[in-house]
C-alpha atoms as a PDB file:
ATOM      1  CA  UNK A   1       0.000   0.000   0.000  1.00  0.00           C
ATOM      2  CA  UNK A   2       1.119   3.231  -1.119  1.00  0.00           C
ATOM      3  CA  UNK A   3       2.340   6.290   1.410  1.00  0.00           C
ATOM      4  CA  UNK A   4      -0.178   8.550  -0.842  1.00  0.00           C
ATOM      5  CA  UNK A   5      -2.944   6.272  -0.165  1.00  0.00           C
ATOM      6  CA  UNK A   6      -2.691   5.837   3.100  1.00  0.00           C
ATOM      7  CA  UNK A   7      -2.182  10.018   3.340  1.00  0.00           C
ATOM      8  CA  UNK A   8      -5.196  10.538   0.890  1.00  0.00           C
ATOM      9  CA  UNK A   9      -7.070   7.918   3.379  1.00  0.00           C
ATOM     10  CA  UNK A  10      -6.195   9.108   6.765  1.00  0.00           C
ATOM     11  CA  UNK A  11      -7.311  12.901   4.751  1.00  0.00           C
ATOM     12  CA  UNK A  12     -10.698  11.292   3.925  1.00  0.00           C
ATOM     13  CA  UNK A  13     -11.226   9.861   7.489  1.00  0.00           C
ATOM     14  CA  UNK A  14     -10.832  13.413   8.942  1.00  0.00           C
ATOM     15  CA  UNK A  15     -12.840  15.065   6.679  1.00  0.00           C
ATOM     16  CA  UNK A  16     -15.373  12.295   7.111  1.00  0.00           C
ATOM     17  CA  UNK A  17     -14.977  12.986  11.136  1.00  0.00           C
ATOM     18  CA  UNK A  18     -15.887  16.493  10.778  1.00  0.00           C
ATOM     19  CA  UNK A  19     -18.911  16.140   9.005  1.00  0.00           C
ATOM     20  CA  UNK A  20     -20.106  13.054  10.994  1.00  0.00           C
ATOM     21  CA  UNK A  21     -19.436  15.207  14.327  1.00  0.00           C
ATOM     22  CA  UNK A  22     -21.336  18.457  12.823  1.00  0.00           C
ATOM     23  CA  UNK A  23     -24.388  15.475  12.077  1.00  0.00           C
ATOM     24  CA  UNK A  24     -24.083  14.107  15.662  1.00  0.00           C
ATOM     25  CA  UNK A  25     -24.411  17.780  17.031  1.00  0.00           C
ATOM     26  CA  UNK A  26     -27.249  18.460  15.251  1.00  0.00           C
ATOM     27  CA  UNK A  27     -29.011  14.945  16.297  1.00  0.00           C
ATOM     28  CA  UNK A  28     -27.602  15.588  20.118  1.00  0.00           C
ATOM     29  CA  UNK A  29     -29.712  19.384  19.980  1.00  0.00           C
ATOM     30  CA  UNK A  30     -32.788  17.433  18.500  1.00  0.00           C
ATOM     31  CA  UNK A  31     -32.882  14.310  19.453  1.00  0.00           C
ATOM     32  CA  UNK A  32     -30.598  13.403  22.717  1.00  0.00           C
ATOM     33  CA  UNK A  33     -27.426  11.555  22.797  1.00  0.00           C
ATOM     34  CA  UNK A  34     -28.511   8.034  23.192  1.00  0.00           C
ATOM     35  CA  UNK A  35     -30.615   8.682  19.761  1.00  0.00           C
ATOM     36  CA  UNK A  36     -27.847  10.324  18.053  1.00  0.00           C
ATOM     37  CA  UNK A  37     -25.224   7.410  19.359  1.00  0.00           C
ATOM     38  CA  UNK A  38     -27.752   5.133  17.600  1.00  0.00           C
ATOM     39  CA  UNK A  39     -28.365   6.400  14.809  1.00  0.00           C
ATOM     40  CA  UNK A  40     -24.966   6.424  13.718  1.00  0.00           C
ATOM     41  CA  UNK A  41     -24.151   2.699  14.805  1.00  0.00           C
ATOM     42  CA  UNK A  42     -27.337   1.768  13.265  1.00  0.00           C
ATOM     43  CA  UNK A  43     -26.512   3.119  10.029  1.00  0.00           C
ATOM     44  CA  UNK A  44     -22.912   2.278  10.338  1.00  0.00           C
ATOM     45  CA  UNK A  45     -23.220  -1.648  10.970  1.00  0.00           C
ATOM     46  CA  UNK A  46     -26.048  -1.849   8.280  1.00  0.00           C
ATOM     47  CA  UNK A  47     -23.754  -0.297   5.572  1.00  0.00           C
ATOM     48  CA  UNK A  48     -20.522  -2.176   7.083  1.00  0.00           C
ATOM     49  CA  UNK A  49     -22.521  -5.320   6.819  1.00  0.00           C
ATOM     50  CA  UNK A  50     -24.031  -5.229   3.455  1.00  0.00           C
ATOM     51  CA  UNK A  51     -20.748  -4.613   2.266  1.00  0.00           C
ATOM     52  CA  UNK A  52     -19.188  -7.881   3.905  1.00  0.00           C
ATOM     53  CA  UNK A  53     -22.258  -9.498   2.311  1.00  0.00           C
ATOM     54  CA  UNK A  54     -21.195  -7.986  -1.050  1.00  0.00           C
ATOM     55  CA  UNK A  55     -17.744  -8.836  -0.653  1.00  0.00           C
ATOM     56  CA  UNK A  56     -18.067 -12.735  -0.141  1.00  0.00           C
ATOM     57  CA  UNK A  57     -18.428 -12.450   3.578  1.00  0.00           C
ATOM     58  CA  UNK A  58     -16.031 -12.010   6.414  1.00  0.00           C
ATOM     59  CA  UNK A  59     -12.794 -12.760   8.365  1.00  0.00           C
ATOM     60  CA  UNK A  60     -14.881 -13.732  11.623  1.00  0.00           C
ATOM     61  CA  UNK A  61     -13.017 -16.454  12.425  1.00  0.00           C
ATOM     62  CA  UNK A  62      -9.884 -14.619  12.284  1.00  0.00           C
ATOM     63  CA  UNK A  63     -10.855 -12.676  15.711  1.00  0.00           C
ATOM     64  CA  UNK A  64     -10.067 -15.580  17.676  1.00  0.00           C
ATOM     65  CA  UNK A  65      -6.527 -14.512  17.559  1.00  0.00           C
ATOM     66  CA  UNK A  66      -7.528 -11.126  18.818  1.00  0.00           C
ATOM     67  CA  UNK A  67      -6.730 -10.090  22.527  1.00  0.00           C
ATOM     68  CA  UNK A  68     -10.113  -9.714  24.658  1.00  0.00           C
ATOM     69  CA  UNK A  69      -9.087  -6.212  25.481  1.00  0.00           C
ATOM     70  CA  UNK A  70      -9.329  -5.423  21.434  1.00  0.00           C
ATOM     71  CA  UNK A  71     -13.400  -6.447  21.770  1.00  0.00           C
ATOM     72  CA  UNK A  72     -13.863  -2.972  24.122  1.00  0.00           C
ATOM     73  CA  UNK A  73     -13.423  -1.070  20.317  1.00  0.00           C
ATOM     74  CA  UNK A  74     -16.876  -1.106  20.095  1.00  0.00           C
ATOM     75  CA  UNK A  75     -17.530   0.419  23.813  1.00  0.00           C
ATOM     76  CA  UNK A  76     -14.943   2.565  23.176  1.00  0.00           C
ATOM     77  CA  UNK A  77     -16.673   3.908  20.048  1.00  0.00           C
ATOM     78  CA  UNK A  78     -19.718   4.676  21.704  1.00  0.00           C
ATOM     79  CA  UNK A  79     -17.815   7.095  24.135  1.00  0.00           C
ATOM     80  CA  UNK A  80     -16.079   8.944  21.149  1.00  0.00           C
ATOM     81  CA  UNK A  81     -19.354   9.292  19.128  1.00  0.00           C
ATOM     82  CA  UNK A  82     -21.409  10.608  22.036  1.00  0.00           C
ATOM     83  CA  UNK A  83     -18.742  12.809  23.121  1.00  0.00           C
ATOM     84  CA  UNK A  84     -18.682  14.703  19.488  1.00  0.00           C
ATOM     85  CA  UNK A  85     -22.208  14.728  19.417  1.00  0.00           C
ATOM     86  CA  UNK A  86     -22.154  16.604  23.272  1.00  0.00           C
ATOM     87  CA  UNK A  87     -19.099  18.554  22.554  1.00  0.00           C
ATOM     88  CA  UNK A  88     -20.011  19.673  19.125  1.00  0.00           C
ATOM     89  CA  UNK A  89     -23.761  20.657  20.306  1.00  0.00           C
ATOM     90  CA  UNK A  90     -22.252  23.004  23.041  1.00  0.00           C
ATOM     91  CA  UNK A  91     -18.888  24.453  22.019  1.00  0.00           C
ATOM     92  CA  UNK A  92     -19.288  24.358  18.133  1.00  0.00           C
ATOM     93  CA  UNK A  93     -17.320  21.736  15.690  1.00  0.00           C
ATOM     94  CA  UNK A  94     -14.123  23.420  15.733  1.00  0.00           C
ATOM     95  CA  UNK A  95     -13.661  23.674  19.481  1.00  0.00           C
ATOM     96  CA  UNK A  96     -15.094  20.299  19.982  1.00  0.00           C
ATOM     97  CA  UNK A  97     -13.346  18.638  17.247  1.00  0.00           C
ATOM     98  CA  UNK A  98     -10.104  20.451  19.158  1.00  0.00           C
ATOM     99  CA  UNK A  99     -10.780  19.462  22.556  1.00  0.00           C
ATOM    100  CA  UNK A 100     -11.060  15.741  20.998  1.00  0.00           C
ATOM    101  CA  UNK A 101      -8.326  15.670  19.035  1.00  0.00           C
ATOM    102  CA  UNK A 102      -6.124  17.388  21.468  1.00  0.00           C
ATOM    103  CA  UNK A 103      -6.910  14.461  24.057  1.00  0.00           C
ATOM    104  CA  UNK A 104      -6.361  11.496  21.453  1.00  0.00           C
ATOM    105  CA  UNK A 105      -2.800  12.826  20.410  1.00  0.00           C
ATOM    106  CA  UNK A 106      -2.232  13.623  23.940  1.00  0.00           C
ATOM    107  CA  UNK A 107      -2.872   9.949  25.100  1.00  0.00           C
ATOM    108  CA  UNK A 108      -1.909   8.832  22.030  1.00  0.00           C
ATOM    109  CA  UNK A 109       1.684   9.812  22.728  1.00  0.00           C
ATOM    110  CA  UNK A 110       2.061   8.832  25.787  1.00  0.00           C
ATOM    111  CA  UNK A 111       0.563   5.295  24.899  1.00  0.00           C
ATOM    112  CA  UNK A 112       3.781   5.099  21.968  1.00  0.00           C
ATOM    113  CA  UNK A 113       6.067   6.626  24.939  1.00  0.00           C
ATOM    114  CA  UNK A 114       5.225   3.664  27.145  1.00  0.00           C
ATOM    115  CA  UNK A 115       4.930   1.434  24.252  1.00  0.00           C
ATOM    116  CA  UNK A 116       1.947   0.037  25.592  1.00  0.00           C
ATOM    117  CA  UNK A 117       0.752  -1.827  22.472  1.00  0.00           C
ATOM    118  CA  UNK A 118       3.468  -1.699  20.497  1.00  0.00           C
ATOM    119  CA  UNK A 119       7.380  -1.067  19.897  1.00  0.00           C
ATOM    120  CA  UNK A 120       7.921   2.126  22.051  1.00  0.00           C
ATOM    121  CA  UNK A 121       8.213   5.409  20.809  1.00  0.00           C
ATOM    122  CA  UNK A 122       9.950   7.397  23.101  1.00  0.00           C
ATOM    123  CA  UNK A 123       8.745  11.135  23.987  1.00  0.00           C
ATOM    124  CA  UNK A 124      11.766  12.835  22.532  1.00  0.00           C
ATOM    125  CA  UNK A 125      12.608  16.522  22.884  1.00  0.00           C
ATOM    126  CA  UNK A 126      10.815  17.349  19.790  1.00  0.00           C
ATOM    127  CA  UNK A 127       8.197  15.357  20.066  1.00  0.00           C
ATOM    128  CA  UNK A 128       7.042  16.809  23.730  1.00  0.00           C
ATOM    129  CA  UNK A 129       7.449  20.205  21.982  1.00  0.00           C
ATOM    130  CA  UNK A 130       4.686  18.493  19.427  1.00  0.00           C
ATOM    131  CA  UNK A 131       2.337  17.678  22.464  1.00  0.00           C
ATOM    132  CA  UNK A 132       3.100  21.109  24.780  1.00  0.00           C
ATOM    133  CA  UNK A 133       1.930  22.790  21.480  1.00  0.00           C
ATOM    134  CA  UNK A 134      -1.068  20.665  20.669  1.00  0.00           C
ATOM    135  CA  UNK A 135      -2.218  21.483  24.692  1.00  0.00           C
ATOM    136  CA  UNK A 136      -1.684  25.133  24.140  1.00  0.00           C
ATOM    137  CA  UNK A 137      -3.454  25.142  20.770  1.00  0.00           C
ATOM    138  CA  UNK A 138      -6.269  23.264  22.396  1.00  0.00           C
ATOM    139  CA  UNK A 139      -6.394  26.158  24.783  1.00  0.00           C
ATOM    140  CA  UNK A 140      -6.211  28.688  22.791  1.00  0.00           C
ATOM    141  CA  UNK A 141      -9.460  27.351  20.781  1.00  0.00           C
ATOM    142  CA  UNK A 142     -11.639  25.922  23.403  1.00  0.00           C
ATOM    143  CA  UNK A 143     -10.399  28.311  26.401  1.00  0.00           C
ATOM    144  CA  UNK A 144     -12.928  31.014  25.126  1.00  0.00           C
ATOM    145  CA  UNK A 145     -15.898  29.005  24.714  1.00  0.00           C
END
């Protein structure tokens, strides 16, 4: 897999993230956050299933090799879509979308510091830099809302 497609993926995913989070704000006003949370599973695991279906099926057999601790994605999801759809609702999308990415590179970093589920990373100089500006930026957007 190509560098450019993986850019030009990881572009699409954010872009996708902002409008999803702008949808889940406006369902959160309207509609609650239980409603909005799912609505957007709903949706999701109809679409992600049809296109198994359309593929030839599924891998399922493959998670048996998958740590337990991996299965909590789902839970985990839940958390992240209701938080956009609170956060969004109240601050706007650009401070929520800030105060959320701000945490996941913030914990994200220290998870490849500690090398928690993978080959370490260390926390160099220049990569702390990286994360002091990342909590001052997140400041700087959300601290006037």
């Amino acid at each position: 897999m190509s560098m450019l497609f993986v850019i030009l993926v990881g572009l699409a995913g954010g872009l996708a993230g902002a409008l999803q989070s702008q949808s889940l704000g406006i369902m959160e006003d309207r509609a609650g956050t239980l409603v909005s949370t799912f609505v957007t599973y709903a949706g999701g695991g109809l679409a992600v299933g049809l296109l198994m279906l359309a593929m030839g099926g599924a891998r399922l057999s493959d998670l048996r090799e998958v740590p337990w601790w991996a299965f909590t994605a789902g839970l985990m999801g839940l958390v992240v879509v209701a938080s956009l759809g609170i956060t969004v609702s109240r601050l706007g999308l650009g401070s929520g979308l800030t105060l959320f990415t701000g945490a996941t590179l913030i914990l994200a970093a220290l998870i490849d510091h500690l090398g928690l589920f993978a080959e370490a990373n260390t926390l160099d100089p220049r990569r702390l830099a990286g994360v002091t500006f990342v909590i001052f930026g997140t400041w700087l957007v959300v601290g006037g809302s």
